[in-house]
Structures are given as structure tokens and as C-alpha cells.
Protein backbone atom coordinates (compact mmCIF):
# COMPACT_ATOMS: atom_id res chain seq x y z
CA UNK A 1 -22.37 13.20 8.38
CA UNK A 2 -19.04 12.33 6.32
CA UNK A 3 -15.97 14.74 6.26
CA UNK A 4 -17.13 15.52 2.57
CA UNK A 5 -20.62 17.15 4.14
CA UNK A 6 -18.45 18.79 7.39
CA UNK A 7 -18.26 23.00 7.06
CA UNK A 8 -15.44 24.79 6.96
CA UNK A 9 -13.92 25.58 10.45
CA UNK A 10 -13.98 29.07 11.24
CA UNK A 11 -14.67 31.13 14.18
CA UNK A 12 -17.46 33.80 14.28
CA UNK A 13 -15.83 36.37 13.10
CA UNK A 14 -15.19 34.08 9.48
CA UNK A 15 -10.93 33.53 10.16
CA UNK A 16 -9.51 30.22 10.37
CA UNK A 17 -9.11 28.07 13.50
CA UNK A 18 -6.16 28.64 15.75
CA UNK A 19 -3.43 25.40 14.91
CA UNK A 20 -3.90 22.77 16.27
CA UNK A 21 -2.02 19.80 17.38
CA UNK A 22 -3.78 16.99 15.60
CA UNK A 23 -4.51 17.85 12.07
CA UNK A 24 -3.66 16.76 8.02
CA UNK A 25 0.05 17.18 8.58
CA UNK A 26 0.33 14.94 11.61
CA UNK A 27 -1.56 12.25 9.39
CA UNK A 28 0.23 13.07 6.08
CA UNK A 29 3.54 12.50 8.43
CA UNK A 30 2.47 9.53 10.41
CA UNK A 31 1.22 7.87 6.84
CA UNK A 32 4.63 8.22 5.61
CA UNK A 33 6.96 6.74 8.34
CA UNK A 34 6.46 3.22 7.77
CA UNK A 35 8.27 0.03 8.66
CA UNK A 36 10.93 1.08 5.62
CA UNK A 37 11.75 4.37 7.11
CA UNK A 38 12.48 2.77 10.59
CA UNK A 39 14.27 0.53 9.04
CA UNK A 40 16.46 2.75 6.67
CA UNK A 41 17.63 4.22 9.70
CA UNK A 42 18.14 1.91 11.70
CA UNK A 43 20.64 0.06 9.30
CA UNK A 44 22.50 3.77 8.83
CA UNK A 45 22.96 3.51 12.61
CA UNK A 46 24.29 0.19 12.74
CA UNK A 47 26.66 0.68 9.52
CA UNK A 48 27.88 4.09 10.14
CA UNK A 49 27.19 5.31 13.90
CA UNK A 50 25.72 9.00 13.73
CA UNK A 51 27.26 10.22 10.88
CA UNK A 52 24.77 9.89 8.60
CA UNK A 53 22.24 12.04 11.39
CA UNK A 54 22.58 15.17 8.94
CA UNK A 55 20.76 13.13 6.36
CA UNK A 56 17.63 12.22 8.38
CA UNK A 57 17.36 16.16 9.17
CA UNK A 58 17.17 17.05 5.64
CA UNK A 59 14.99 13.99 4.61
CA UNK A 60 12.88 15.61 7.13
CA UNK A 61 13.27 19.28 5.83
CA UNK A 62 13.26 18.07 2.25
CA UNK A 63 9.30 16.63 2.96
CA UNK A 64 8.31 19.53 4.68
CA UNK A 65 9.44 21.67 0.99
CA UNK A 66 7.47 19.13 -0.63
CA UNK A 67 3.92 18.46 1.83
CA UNK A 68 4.13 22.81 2.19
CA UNK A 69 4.01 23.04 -1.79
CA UNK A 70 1.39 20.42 -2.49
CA UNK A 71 -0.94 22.22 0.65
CA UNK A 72 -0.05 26.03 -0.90
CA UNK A 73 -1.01 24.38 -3.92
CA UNK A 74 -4.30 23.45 -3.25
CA UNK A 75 -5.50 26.08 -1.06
CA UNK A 76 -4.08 29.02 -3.15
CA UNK A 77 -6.19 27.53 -6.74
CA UNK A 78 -8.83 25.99 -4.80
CA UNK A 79 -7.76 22.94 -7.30
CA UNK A 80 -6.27 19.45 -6.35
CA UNK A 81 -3.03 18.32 -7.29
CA UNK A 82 -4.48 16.11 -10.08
CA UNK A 83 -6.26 19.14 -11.72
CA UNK A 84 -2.79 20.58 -11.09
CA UNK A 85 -0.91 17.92 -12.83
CA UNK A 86 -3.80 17.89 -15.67
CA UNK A 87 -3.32 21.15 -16.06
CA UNK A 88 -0.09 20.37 -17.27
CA UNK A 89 -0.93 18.33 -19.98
CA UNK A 90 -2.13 14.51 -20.94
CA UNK A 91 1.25 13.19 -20.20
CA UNK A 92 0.79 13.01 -16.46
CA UNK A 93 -2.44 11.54 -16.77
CA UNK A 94 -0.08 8.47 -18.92
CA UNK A 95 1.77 8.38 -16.19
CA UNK A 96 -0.60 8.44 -13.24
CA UNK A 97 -2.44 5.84 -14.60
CA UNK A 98 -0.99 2.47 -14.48
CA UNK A 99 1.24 4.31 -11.65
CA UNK A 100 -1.48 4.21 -9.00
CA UNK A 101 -3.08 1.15 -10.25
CA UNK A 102 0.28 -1.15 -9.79
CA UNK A 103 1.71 0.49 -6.99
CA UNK A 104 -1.73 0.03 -5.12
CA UNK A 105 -2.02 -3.94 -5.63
CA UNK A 106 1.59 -4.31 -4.36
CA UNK A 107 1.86 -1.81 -1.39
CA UNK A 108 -1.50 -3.44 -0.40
CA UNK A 109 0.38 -6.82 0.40
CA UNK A 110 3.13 -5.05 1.69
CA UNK A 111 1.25 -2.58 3.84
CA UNK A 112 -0.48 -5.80 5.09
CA UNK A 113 2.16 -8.05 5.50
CA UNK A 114 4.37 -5.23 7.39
CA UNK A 115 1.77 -4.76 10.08
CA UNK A 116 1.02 -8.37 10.93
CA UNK A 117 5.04 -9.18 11.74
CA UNK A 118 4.88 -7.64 14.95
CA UNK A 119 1.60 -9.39 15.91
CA UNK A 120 2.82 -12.49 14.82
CA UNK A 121 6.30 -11.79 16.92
CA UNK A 122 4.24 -11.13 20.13
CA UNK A 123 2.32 -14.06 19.21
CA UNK A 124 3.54 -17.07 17.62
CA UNK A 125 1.26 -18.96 16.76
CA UNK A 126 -0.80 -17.12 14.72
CA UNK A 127 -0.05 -17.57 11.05
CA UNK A 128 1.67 -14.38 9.05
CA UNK A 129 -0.62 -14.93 6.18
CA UNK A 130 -3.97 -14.80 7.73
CA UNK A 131 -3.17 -11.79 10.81
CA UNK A 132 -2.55 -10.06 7.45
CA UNK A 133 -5.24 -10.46 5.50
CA UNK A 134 -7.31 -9.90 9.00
CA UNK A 135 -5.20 -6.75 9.39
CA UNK A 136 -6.11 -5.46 5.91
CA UNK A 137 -9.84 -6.18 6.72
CA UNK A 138 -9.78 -4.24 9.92
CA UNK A 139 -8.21 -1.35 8.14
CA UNK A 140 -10.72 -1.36 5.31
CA UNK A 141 -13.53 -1.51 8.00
CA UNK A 142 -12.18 1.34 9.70
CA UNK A 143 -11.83 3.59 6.95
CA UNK A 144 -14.80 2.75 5.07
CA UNK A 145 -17.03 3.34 8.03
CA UNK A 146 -15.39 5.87 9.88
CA UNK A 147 -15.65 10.04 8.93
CA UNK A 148 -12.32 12.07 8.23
CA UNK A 149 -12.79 13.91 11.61
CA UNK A 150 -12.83 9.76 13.44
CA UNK A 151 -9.56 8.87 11.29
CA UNK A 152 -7.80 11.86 12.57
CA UNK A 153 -8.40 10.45 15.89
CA UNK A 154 -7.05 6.71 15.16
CA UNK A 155 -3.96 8.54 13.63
CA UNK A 156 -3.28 10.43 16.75
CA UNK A 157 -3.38 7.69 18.74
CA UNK A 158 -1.15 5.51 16.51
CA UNK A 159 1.44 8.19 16.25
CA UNK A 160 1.40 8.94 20.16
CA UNK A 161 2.11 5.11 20.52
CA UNK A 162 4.97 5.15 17.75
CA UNK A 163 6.48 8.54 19.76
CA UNK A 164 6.55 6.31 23.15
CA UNK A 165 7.92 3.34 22.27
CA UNK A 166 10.53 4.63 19.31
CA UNK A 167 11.65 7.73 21.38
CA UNK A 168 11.73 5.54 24.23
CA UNK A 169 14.10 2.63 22.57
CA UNK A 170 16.57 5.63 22.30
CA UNK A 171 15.91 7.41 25.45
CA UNK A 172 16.74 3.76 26.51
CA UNK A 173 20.12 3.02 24.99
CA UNK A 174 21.76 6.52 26.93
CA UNK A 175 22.78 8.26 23.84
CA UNK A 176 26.00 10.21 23.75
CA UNK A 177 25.17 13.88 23.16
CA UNK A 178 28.14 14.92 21.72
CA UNK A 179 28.42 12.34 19.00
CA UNK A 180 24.45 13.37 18.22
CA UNK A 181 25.95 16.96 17.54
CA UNK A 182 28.68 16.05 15.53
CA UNK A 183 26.60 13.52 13.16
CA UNK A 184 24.81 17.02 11.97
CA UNK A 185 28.27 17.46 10.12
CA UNK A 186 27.77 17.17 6.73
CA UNK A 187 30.55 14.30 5.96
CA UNK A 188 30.21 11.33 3.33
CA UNK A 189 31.75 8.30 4.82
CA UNK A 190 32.83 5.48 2.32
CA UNK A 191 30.66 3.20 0.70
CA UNK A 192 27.48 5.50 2.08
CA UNK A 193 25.86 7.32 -1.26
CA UNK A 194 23.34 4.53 -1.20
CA UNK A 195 22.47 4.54 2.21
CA UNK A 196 22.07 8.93 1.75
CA UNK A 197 19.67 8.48 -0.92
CA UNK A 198 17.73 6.11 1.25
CA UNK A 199 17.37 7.99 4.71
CA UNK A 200 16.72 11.39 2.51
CA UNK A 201 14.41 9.90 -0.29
CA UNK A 202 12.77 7.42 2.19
CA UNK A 203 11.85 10.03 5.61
CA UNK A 204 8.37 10.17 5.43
CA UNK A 205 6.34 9.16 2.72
CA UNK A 206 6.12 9.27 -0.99
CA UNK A 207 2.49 9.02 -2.77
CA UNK A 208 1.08 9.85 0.50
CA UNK A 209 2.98 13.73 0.08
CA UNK A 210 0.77 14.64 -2.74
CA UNK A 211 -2.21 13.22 -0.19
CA UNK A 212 -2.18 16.19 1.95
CA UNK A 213 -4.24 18.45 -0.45
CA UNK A 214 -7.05 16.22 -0.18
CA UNK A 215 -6.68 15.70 4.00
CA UNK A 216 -6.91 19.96 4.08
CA UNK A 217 -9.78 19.59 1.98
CA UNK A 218 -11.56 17.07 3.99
CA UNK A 219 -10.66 18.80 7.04
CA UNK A 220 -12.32 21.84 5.56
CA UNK A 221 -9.13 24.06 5.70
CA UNK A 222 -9.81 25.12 1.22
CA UNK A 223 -9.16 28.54 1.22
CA UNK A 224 -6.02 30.87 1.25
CA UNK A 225 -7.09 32.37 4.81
CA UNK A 226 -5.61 28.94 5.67
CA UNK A 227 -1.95 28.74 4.24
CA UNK A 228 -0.58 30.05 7.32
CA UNK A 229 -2.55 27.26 10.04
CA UNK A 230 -1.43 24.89 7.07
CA UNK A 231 2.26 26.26 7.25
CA UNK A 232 2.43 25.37 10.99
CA UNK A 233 0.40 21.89 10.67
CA UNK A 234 2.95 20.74 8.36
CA UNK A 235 6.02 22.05 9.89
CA UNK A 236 5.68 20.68 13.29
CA UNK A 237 4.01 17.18 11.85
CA UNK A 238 7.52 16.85 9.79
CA UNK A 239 9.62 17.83 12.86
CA UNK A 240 8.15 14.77 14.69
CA UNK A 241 9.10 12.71 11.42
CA UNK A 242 12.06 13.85 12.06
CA UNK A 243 12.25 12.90 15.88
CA UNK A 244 11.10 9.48 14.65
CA UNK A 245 13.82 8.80 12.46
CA UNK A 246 16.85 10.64 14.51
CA UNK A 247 15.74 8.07 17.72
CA UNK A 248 16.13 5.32 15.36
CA UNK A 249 19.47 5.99 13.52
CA UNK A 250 20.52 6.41 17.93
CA UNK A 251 19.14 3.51 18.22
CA UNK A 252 21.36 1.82 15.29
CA UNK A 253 24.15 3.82 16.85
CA UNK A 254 24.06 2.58 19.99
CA UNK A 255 23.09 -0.63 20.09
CA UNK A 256 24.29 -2.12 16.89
CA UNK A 257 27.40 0.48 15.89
CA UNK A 258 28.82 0.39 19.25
CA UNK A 259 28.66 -3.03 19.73
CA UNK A 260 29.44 -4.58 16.11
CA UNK A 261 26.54 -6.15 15.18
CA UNK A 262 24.59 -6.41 11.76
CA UNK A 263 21.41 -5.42 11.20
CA UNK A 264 19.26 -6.83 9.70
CA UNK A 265 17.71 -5.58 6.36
CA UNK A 266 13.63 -5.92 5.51
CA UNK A 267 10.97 -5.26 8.46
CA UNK A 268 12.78 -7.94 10.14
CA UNK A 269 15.53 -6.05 11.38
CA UNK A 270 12.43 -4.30 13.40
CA UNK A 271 11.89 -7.85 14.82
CA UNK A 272 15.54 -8.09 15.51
CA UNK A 273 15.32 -5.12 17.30
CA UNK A 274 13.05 -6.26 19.77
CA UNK A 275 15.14 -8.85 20.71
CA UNK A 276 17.97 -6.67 21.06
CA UNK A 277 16.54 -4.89 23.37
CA UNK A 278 14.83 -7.66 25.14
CA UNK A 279 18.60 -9.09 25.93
CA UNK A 280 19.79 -5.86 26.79
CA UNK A 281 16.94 -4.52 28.97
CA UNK A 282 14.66 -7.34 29.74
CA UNK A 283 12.07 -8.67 27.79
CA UNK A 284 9.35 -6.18 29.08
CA UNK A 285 10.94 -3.42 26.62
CA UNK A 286 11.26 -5.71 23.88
CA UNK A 287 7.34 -6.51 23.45
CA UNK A 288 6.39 -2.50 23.88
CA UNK A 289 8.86 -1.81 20.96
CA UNK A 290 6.85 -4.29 18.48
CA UNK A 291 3.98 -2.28 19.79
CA UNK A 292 5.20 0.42 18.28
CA UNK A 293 6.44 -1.03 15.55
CA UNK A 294 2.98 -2.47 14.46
CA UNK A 295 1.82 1.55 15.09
CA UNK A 296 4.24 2.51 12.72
CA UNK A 297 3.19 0.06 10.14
CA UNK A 298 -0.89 -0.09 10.23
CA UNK A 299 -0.95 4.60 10.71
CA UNK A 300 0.98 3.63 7.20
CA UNK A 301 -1.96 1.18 6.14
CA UNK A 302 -4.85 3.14 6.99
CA UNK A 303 -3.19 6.13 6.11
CA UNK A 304 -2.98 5.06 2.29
CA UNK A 305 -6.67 3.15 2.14
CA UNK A 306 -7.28 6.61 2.81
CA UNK A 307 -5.11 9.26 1.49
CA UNK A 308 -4.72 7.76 -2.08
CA UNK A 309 -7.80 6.33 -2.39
CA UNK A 310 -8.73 10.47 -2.29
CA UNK A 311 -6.00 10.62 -5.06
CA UNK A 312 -7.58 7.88 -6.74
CA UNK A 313 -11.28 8.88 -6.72
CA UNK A 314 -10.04 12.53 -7.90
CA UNK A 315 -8.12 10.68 -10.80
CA UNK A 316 -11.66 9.06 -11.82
CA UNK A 317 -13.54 11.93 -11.05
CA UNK A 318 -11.61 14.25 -13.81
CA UNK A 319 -11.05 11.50 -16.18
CA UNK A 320 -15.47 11.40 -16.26
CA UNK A 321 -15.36 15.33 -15.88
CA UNK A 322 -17.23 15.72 -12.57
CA UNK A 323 -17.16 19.14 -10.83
CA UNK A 324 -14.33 19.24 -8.45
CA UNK A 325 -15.06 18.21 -5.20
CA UNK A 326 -18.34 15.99 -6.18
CA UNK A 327 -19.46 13.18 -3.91
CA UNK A 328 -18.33 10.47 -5.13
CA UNK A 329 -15.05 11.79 -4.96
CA UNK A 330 -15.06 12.04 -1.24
CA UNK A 331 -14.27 10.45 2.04
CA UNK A 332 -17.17 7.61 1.47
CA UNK A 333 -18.00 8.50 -2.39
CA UNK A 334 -17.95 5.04 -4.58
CA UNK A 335 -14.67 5.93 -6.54
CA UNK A 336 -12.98 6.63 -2.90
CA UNK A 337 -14.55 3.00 -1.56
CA UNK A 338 -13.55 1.38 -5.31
CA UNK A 339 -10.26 1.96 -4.93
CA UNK A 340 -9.72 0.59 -1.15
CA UNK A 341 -11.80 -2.62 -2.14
CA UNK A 342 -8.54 -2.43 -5.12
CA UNK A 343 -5.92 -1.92 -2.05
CA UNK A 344 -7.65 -4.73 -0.02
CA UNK A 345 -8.80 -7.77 -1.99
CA UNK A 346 -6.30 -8.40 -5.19
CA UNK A 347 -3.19 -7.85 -2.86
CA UNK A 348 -4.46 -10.71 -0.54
CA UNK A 349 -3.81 -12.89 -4.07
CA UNK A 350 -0.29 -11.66 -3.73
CA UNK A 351 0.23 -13.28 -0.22
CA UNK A 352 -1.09 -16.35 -1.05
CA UNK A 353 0.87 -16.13 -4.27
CA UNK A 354 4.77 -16.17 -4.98
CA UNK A 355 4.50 -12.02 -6.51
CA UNK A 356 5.47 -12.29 -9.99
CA UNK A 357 8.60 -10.74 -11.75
CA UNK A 358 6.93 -8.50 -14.20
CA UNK A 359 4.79 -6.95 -11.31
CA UNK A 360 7.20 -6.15 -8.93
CA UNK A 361 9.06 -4.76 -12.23
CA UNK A 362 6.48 -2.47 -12.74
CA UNK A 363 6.37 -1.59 -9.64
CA UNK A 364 9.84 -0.93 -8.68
CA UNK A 365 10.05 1.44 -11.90
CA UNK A 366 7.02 3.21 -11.17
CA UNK A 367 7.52 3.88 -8.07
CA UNK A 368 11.40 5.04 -8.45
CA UNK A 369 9.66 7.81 -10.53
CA UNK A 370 6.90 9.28 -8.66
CA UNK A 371 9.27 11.33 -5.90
CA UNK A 372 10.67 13.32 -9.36
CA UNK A 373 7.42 13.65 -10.77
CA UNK A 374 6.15 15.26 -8.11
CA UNK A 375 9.07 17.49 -7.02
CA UNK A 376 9.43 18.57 -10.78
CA UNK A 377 6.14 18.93 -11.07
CA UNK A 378 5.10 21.27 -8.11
CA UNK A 379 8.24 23.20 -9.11
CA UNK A 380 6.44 24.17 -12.48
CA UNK A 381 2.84 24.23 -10.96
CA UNK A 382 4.01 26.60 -8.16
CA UNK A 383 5.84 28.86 -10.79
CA UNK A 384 2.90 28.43 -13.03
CA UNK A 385 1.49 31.95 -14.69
CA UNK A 386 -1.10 30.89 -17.22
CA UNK A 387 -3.85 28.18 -16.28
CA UNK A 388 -3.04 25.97 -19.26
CA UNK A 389 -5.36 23.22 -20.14
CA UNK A 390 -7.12 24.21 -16.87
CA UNK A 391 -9.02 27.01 -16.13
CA UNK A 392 -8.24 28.79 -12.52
CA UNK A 393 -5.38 26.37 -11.91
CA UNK A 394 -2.64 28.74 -12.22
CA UNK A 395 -1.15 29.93 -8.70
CA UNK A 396 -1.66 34.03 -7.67
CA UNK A 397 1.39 35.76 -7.36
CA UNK A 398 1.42 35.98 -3.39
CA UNK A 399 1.50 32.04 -3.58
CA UNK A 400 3.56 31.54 -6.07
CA UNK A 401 7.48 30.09 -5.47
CA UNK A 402 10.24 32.55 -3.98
CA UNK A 403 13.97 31.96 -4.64
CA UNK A 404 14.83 29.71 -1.42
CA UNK A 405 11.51 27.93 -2.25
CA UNK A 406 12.63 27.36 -5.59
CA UNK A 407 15.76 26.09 -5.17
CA UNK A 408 14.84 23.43 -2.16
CA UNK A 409 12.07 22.08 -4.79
CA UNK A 410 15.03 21.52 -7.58
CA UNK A 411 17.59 20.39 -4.81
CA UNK A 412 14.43 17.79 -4.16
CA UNK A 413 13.97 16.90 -8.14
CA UNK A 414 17.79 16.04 -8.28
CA UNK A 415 17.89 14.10 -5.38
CA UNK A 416 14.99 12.34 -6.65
CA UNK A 417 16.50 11.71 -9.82
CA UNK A 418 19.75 10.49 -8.30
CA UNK A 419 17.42 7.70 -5.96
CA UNK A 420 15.45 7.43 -8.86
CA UNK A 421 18.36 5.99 -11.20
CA UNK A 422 19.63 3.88 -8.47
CA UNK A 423 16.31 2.54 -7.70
CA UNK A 424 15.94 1.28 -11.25
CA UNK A 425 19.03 -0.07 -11.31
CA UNK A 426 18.60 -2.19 -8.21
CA UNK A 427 15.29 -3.48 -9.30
CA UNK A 428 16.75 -4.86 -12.68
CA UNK A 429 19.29 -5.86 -11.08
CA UNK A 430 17.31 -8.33 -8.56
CA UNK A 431 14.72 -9.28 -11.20
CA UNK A 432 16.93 -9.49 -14.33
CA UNK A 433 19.95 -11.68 -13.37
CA UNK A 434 21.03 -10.88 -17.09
CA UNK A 435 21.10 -7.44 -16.71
């Protein structure tokens, strides 16, 4: 039986399960720190000691407004948050469009690419190239085969390997408590705007937010008797995000900070990292941290062959006019298994191939946009009154936005904005030497 057949979990008495530890927010979460976030945080550290720590709080809190409105979302209108976004008119369906298509082909060769550096780190002499493409195999396999309920498991276990080995890199280093609590200071230091728009824009995941809709419904949490087991899920999923990245930013504190040295930028710096701590604390502690690090990256890989290719087959499913939630549009249905074959096999092109300009263009813009689009447009969804071009999609008054709700989802569309702009910048500025 797939997760698209499984019942809904209640108890005999018809109310929803009591929270549990493993669920959609723990995967939603564990999908979104990736190699990048580590990374982000890690250079902070190094540049700037703790006082950027503030920042990787409200990343944190900023993705918990965000995954909370896309869940309310779908379990208040029973819709997704593509027959939210239709709803809204053609324009996001323009947008979505090329959006998931491009993005997919290159954060398949990235997702790839990421996860085989630590392998090929603990192992030299395999070839970068090829424990890629075998990586991206093995996650296809596993998430073509496997149910919902079995890739909830894998993420677990991926996320309690990350927790060990990232947590334990800063348990490691002896932090000093009292600088931890005055990094929660809010204080610019020079030359740091950048860096703030990274560690807040970056904590945890960007597509993969709008995911978690589709996790609750494969879970079989659908219904409004679940907002408040969905409220939890996502709130302590985002406070181990948060964990995450506050143990690496120590870890950039301490180890780099303190003692003068540059990190590294890229997933390298994660391989630097390891030998940091291999000539600090002996090479034992050295090889568990790429351990974690390749948790970090394939929970991110698996996580997106299955989270947007949910998106993805919902995207298809509207665009032919299938009822919502129809089979094909499931955990296992043929749009759902189209679009990880998309994920998989082009992107291996791009690692045999140098990736071309205009791509990487696309891209880069596309991408910049996405965290605005979807902060924006949950903000109008979730104060939405009338159903629009939709029928039923409007959200009923008990779910719809309060004032501090409100104003945390436009904080989110101008920070967005701000990383948006400078993302576009950056990406004509590397591809476009004339710019």
C-alpha cells in the first residue's frame, strides 16, 4: 500500500493522533538544511565570531512563519498550495512553470554532486563524477520504491546522524557561553548585510517550504482537527534547524574566528572542516563529521526527489484538471515518478558537462524569486476572503492571518526581496562580466 492509499490517523474516538516526534515537519526541516546552510554559517562564524547568532534564530523563526502558513493553508481549504496559488490567477502558473522545470535540472547536479564530496573525502579514490551519479541512483531507487510512511523513517535516521556529528563538532570545540548569549544581540557589524541575508534567507529550505502541504497530506493529517498536531510538528522540527545552524556558526566561531583562519566558501569548506578538526582532535572526529556532512546533503536529495516531485505532479495534475488528490498525483503516481526521472537523468548531463551560462542564468533568477513569491503569496492566500478563480480555496475566518501573523509574513516578503535583489545581482555579475 502507498502513502496515497494510507487512512487518515485517528484514534477511536475520530481526533487526531497525539504529536509525534518524527513527522512532515522534521522532513520538511531536514530537506532544507543542506550543504549551503552549513556552510552559510559556518563562514559567518569564521568572519564575524557569534555576532551574527541572532540571525540564524530568526532564519529559523522566519521558516517556521512560513512552513506554519503553507500547513494552515492546506489543512484549513482542504486545497494544495498550487490550487492556492491558481486560485490567484494565471500569472503564478507563468511563473511556476519554467521555475520548477530549471531549478529541478540544476539542483539535481548539485544535490548530487554535494552528497558524493564527503564520500569521495573518506575515500579517495573513487571518482566525484560517478559516486554522484551512483548517489542520485540510490536516491531515485529509494524514493521510487519506498511508501511515505518508509521515507519518514530514512529521514529520521539521516537527521539523528546530522544532530550527532554537527552538535557534536560544537560540543567539541568548548564553546564560550557568554559570547553565545551576547551574539543574540541584534548588532550589524561592517561589511555583514550580505552575509544576514544569507544565514536568514538560506536556514532551512526554500522550494521544499511550500512541500510540507503535500508531506501532511501524505501523512494523512488533511483536515482542520489537525492544525494544532501540525502547529507542534513544525515548531519543534524548525527549532532543531535551528540547533543545526547555531552549532555551526560555534563551530566557525571557535575554530576559525578564534584562531584567524579563512574558510572556505562552496561545500568544500565542509571538507575543510573535517580536516580542521582532524588536526585539532585527531583524525577519528574528522571522518564522523563528513558522516554527517554527507547526512546533511543526501536528507536534502531525497527530500526534494520527493517533496517537489509532489509539487510537480500537483502542477500537472491541475494544468490536465484532475480531481485534487488523484493517483497519479501521489507518492508513486506517474506525474510524481516523471518528474524524479527529470531530477535524476538530465542533471547527470550537467556533470559530465561544463553547465552552461544561460542555464545557470535562469536558474539563479528563478530561484532568487521563489522565497518572495511564496511569502507574498501566502500573505494574500491566508488573508484571502473570496475563493477567486477557485472554488473552496478561500481560508475560514478561524484560519485566516492575525496581526503578529501578518506582519512576520511581510517582514519575510521584504527580506526576501532584499536577498532577492542581491541574488540577481550576484548572478549577473558572475555570468555577465559586462554587466
Amino acid at each position: 500500500m502507498t502513502a496515497s492509499d494510507a487512512p487518515v490517523e485517528t484514534d477511536s474516538a475520530g481526533r487526531p493522533p497525539k504529536w509525534r516526534v518524527v513527522g512532515p515537519g522534521l522532513v520538511v526541516a531536514a530537506t532544507g538544511v543542506g550543504a549551503a546552510d552549513l556552510v552559510a554559517t559556518l563562514v559567518a562564524g569564521s568572519k564575524f565570531g557569534y555576532t551574527l547568532l541572532w540571525v540564524a534564530v530568526l532564519g529559523a523563526v522566519i521558516k517556521v512563519v512560513l512552513v506554519e502558513g503553507a500547513g494552515r493553508y492546506s489543512l484549513a481549504t482542504g486545497r494544495t498550495i498550487f490550487e492556492g496559488w491558481r486560485s490567484l490567477g494565471r500569472w503564478t502558473t507563468w511563473y511556476f512553470a519554467p521555475y520548477i522545470v530549471v531549478w529541478g535540472l540544476v539542483y539535481g547536479a548539485t544535490a548530487m554532486s554535494s552528497s558524493a564530496l564527503p564520500l569521495v573525502a573518506l575515500f579517495p579514490d573513487l571518482s566525484l563524477r560517478w559516486t554522484a551519479i551512483a548517489i542520485g541512483l540510490v536516491g531515485l531507487v529509494l524514493v521510487w520504491f519506498g511508501t511515505y510512511a518508509a521515507f519518514e523513517k530514512v529521514m529520521a535516521v539521516l537527521v539523528g546522524i546530522m544532530f550527532v556529528t554537527v552538535v557534536g563538532a560544537a560540543v567539541l570545540t568548548t564553546p564560550n557561553l557568554g559570547e553565545i548569549v551576547l551574539g543574540l544581540r541584534p548588532i550589524f557589524p561592517d561589511d555583514s548585510v550580505v552575509n544576514v541575508l544569507a544565514i536568514a534567507g538560506g536556514v532551512g529550505g526554500t522550494i521544499t517550504l511550500a512541500a510540507y502541504g503535500y508531506w501532511l497530506r501524505e501523512k494523512g493529517w488533511a483536515t482542520p482537527a489537525f492544525m494544532r498536531v501540525m502547529r507542534l510538528d513544525n515548531g519543534v522540527a524548525y527549532a532543531v534547524t535551528g540547533i543545526f545552524v547555531v552549532a555551526m556558526l560555534v563551530v566557525g566561531a571557535e575554530l576559525y574566528y578564534s584562531a584567524g583562519i579563512a574558510a572556505e566558501t562552496g561545500d568544500q569548506a565542509l571538507v575543510q572542516l573535517s580536516d580542521v578538526l582532524d588536526d585539532r582532535y585527531g583524525e577519528v572526529f574528522g571522518k564522523v563529521f563528513l558522516v554527517g556532512f554527507f547526512a546533511s546533503s543526501f536528507s536534502s536529495l531525497i527530500g526534494v526527489w520527493s517533496g517537489v516531485s509532489l509539487m510537480f505532479a500537483d502542477f500537472v495534475g491541475n494544468l490536465r484538471d484532475l480531481p485534487s488528490g488523484h493517483p497519479d498525483t501521489r507518492t508513486g503516481g506517474r506525474y510524481f515518478r516523471a518528474y524524479m526521472l527529470w531530477l535524476t537523468f538530465p542533471p547527470m548531463l550537467l556533470l559530465l558537462l561544463d553547465e552552461p551560462v544561460g542555464l545557470i542564468l535562469a536558474y539563479g533568477s528563478l530561484g532568487a524569486l521563489f522565497m518572495p513569491f511564496l511569502a507574498i503569496t501566502l500573505l494574500v492566500l491566508l488573508n484571502k476572503r473570496r475563493p477567486g478563480a477557485l472554488p473552496h480555496s478561500a481560508v475560514p475566518e478561524e484560519w485566516r492571518n492575525g496581526w503578529l501573523s501578518n506582519g512576520f509574513m511581510s517582514l519575510c516578503a521584504v527580506l526576501f526581496l532584499a536577498l532577492a535583489v542581491n541574488e540577481l545581482r550576484n548572478v549577473l555579475e558572475e555570468n555577465l562580466p559586462f554587466w
